[in-house]
C-alpha atoms as a PDB file:
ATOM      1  CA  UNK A   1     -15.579   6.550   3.310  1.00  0.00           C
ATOM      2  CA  UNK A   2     -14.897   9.196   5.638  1.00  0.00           C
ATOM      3  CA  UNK A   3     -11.936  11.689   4.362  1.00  0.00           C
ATOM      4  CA  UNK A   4      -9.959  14.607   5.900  1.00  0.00           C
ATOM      5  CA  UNK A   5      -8.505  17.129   4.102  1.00  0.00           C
ATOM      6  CA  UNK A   6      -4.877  17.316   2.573  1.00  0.00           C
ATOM      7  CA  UNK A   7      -2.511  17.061   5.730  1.00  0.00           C
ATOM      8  CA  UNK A   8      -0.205  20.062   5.212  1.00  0.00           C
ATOM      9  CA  UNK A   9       0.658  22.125   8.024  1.00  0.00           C
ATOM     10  CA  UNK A  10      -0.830  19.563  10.441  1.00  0.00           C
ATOM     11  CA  UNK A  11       2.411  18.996  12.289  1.00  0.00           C
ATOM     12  CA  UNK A  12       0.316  16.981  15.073  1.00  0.00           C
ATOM     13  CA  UNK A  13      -0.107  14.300  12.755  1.00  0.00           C
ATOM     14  CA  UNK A  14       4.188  13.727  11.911  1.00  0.00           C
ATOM     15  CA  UNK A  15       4.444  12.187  15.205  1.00  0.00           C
ATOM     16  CA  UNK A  16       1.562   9.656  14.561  1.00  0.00           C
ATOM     17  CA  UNK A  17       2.882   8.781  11.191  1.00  0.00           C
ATOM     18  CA  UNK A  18       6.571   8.564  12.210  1.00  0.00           C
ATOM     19  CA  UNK A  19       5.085   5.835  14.503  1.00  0.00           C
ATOM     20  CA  UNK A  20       4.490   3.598  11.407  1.00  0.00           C
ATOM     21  CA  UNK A  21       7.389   1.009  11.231  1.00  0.00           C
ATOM     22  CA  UNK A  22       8.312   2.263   7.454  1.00  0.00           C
ATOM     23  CA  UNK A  23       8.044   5.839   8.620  1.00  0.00           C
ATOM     24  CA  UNK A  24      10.673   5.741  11.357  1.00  0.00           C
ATOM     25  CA  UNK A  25      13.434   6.132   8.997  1.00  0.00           C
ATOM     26  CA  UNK A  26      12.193   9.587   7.733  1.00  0.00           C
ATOM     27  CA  UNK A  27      13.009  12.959   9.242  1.00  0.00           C
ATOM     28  CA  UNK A  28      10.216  15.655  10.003  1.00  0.00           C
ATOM     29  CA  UNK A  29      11.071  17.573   6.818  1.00  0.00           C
ATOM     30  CA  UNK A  30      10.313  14.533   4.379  1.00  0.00           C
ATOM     31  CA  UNK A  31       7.420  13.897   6.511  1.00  0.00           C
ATOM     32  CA  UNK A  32       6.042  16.786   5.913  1.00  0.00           C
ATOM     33  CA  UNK A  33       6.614  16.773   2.384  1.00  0.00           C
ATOM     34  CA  UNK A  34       4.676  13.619   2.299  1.00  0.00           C
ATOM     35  CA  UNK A  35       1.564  14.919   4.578  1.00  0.00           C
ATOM     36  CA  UNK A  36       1.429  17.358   2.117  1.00  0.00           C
ATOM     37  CA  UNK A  37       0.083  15.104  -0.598  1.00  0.00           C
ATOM     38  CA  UNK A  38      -2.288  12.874   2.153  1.00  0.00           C
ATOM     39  CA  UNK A  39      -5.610  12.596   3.231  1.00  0.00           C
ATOM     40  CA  UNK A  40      -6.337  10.427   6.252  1.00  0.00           C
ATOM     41  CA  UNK A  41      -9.292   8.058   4.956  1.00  0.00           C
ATOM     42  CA  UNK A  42     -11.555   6.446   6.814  1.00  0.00           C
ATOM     43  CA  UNK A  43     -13.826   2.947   5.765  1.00  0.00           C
ATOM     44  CA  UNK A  44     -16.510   0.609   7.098  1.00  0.00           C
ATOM     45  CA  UNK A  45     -16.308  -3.137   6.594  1.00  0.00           C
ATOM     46  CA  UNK A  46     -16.905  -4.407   3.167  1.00  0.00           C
ATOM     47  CA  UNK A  47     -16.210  -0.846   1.856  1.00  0.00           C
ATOM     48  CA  UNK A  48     -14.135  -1.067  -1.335  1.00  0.00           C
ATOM     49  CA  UNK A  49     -11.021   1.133  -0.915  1.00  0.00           C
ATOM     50  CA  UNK A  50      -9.282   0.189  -4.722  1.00  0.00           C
ATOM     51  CA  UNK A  51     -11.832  -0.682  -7.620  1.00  0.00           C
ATOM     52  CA  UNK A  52      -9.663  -3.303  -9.940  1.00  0.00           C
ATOM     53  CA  UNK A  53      -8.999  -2.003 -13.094  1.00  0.00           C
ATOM     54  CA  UNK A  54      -9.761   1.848 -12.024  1.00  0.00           C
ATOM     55  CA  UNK A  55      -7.203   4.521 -13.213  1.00  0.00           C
ATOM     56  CA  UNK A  56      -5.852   6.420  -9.884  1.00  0.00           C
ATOM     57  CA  UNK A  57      -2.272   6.875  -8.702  1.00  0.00           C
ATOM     58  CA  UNK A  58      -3.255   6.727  -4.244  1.00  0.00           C
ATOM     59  CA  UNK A  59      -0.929   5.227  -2.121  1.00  0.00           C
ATOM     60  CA  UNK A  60      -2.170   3.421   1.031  1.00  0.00           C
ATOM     61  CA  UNK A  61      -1.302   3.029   4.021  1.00  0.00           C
ATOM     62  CA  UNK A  62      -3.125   0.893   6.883  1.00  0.00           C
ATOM     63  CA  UNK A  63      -3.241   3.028  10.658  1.00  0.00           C
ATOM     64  CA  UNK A  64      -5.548   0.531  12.318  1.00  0.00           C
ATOM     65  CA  UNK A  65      -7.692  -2.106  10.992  1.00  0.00           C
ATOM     66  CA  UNK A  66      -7.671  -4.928   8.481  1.00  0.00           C
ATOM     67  CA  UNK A  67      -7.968  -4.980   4.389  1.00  0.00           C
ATOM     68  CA  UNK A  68      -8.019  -7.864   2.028  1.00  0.00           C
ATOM     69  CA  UNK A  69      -6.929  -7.647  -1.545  1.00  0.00           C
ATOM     70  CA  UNK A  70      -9.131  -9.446  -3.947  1.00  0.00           C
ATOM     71  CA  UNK A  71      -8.778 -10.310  -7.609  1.00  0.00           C
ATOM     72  CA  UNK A  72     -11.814 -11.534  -9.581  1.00  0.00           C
ATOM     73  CA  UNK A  73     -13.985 -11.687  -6.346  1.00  0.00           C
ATOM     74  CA  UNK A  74     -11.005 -14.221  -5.220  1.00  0.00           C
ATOM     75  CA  UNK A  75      -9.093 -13.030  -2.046  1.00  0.00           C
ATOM     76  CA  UNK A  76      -5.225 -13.136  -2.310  1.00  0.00           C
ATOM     77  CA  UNK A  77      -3.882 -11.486   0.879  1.00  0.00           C
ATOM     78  CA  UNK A  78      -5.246  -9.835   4.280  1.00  0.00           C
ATOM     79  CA  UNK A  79      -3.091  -6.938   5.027  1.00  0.00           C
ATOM     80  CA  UNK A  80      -3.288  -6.418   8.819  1.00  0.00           C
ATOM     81  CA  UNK A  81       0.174  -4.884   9.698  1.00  0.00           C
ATOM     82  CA  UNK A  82      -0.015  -1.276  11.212  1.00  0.00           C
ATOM     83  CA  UNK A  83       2.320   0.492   8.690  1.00  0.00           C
ATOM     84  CA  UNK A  84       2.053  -2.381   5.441  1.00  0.00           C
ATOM     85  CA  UNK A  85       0.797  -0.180   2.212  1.00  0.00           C
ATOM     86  CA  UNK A  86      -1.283  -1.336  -0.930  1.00  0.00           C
ATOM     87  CA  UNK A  87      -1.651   0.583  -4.236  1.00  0.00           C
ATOM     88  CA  UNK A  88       1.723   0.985  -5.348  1.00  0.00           C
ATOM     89  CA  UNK A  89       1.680  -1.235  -8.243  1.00  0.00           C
ATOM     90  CA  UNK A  90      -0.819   1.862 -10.147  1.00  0.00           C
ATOM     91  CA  UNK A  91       1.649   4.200  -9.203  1.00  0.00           C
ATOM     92  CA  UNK A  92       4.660   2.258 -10.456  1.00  0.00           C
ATOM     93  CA  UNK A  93       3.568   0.948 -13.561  1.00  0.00           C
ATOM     94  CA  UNK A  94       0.819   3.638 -14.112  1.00  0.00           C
ATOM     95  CA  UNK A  95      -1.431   0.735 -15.362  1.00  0.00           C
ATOM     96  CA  UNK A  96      -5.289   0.342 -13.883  1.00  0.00           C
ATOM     97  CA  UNK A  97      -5.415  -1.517 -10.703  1.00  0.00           C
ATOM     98  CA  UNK A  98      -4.752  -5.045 -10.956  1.00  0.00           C
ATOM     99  CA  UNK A  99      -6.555  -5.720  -8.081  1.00  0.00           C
ATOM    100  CA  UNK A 100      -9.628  -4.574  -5.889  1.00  0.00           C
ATOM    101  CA  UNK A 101      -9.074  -3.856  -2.056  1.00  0.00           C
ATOM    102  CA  UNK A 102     -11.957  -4.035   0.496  1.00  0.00           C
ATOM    103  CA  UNK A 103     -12.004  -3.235   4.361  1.00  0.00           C
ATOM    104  CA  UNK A 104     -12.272  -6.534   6.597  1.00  0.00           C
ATOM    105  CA  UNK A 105     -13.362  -3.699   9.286  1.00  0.00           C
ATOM    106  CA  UNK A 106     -13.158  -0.596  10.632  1.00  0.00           C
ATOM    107  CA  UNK A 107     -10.044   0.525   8.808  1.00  0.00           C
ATOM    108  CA  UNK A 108      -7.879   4.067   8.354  1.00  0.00           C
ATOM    109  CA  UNK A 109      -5.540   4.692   5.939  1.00  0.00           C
ATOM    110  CA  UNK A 110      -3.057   7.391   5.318  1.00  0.00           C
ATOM    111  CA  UNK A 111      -4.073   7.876   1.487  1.00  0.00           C
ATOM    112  CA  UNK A 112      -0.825   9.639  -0.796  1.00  0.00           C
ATOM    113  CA  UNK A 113      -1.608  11.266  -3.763  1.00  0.00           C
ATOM    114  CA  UNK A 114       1.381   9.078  -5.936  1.00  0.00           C
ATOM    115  CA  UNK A 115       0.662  11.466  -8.927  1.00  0.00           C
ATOM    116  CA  UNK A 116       1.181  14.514  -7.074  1.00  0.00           C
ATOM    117  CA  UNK A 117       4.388  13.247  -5.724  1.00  0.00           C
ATOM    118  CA  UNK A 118       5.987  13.210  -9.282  1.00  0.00           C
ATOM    119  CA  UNK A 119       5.216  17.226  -9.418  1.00  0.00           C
ATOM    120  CA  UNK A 120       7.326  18.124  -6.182  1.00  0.00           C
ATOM    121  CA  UNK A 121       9.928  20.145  -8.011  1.00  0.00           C
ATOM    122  CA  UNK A 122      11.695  21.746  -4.569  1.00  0.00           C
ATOM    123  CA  UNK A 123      14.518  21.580  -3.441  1.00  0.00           C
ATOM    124  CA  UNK A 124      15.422  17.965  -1.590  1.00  0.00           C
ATOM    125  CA  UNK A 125      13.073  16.094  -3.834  1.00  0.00           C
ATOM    126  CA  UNK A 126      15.386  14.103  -5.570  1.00  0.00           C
ATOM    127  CA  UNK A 127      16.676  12.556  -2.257  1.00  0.00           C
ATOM    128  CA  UNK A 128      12.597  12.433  -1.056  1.00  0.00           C
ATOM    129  CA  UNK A 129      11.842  10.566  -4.278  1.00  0.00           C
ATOM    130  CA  UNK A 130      14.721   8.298  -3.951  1.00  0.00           C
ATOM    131  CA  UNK A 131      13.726   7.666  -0.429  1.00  0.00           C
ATOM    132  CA  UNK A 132      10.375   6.504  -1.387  1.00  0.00           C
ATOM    133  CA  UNK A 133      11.682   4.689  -4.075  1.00  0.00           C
ATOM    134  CA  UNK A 134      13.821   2.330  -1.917  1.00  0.00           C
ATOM    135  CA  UNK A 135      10.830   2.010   0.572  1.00  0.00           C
ATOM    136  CA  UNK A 136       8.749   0.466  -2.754  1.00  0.00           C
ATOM    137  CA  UNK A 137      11.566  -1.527  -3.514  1.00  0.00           C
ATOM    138  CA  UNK A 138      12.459  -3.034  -0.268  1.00  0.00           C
ATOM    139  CA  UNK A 139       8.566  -3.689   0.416  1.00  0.00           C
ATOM    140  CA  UNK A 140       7.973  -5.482  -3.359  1.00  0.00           C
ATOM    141  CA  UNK A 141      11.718  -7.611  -2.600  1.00  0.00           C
ATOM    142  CA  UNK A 142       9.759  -8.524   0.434  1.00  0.00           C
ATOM    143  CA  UNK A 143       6.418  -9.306  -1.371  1.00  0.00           C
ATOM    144  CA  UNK A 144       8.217 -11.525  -4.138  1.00  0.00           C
ATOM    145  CA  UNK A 145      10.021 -13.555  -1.557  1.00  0.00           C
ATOM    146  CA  UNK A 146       6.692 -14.025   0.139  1.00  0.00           C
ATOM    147  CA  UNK A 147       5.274 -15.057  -3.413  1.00  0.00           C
ATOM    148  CA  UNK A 148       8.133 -17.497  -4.469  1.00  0.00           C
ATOM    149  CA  UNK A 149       7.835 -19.098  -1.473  1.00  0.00           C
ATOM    150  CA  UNK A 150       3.867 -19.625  -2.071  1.00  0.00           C
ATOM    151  CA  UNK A 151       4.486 -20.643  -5.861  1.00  0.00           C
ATOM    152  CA  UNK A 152       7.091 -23.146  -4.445  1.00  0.00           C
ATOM    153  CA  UNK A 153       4.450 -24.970  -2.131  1.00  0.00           C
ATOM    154  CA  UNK A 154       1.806 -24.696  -4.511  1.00  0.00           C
ATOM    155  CA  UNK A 155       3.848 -26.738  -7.243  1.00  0.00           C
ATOM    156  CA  UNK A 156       4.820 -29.398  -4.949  1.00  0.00           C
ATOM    157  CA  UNK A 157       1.398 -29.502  -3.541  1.00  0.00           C
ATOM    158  CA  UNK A 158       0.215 -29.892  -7.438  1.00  0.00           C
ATOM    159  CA  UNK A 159       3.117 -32.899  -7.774  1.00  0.00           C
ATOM    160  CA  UNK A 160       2.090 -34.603  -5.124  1.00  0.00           C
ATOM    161  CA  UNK A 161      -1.401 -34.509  -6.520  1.00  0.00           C
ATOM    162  CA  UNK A 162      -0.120 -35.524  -9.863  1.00  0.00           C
ATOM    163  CA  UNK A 163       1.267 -38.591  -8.671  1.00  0.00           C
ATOM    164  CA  UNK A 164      -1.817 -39.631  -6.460  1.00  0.00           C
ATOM    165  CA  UNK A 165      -4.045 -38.945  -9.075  1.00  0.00           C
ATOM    166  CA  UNK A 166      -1.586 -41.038 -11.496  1.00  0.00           C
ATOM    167  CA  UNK A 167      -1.487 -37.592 -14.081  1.00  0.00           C
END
């Protein structure tokens, strides 16, 4: 993994990141606040990017390539979508990953510090930490939609099974 160095100050990079679909909504101020707390990372393929079951509290989100979530050496998802994040389950729940992510190939990342995010204590933060809040929340809505749907065609596909199998 290649990393930069904390993002603050580097007011070239709002533009870039207000690019990112779940960005747009932001203003320069809140972007900032978040660049504050974010490294731009950097991986090969097959680099891991999330160990599953590691403590940390970073926030991901993919810039340009591909990643693949994988529990117990299984794959669950690709995430390919410029803007899509992965790692916010640590940072919600403050458990150890329940997953491991790996690169697919050349990836970047905006990496957020989740932990430092709980320290902002300025003024504004309450609407900033609201704001990200909602973003989680709309995202994981999204995510258990996706997964009902999945658990829906997985049951009939296990029925019809069941009945050609005579079980």
């Amino acid at each position: 993994m290649k990393e930069s160095s904390y993002l603050e100050g580097q007011v070239q990079v709002i533009d870039k990141i207000k690019n990112l679909p779940i960005f747009k909504p932001y203003n320069d101020a809140e972007v900032k606040s978040l660049l504050r707390l974010s490294k731009i990372r950097m991986y090969k393929p097959n680099e891991i990017i999330i160990y599953e079951n590691a403590d940390d509290k970073w926030m991901y989100f993919l810039i340009s390539g591909s990643v693949q979530v994988e529990k117990q050496n299984k794959v669950l998802s690709e995430i390919n979508e410029i803007g899509d994040f992965f790692g916010e389950l640590g940072f919600i729940d403050e458990d150890p990953r329940s997953a491991s992510v790996r690169a697919v190939k050349d990836s970047v990342c905006l990496a957020v510090d989740m932990a430092y995010l709980l320290k902002i204590k300025e003024d504004g933060h309450d609407s900033f930490h609201a704001s990200i809040y909602m973003m989680l929340s709309k995202i994981l809505a999204h995510r258990l939609r996706q997964t009902n749907i999945k658990y829906i065609e997985t049951k009939k596909e296990l029925d019809r099974l069941k009945k050609m199998y005579g079980s």
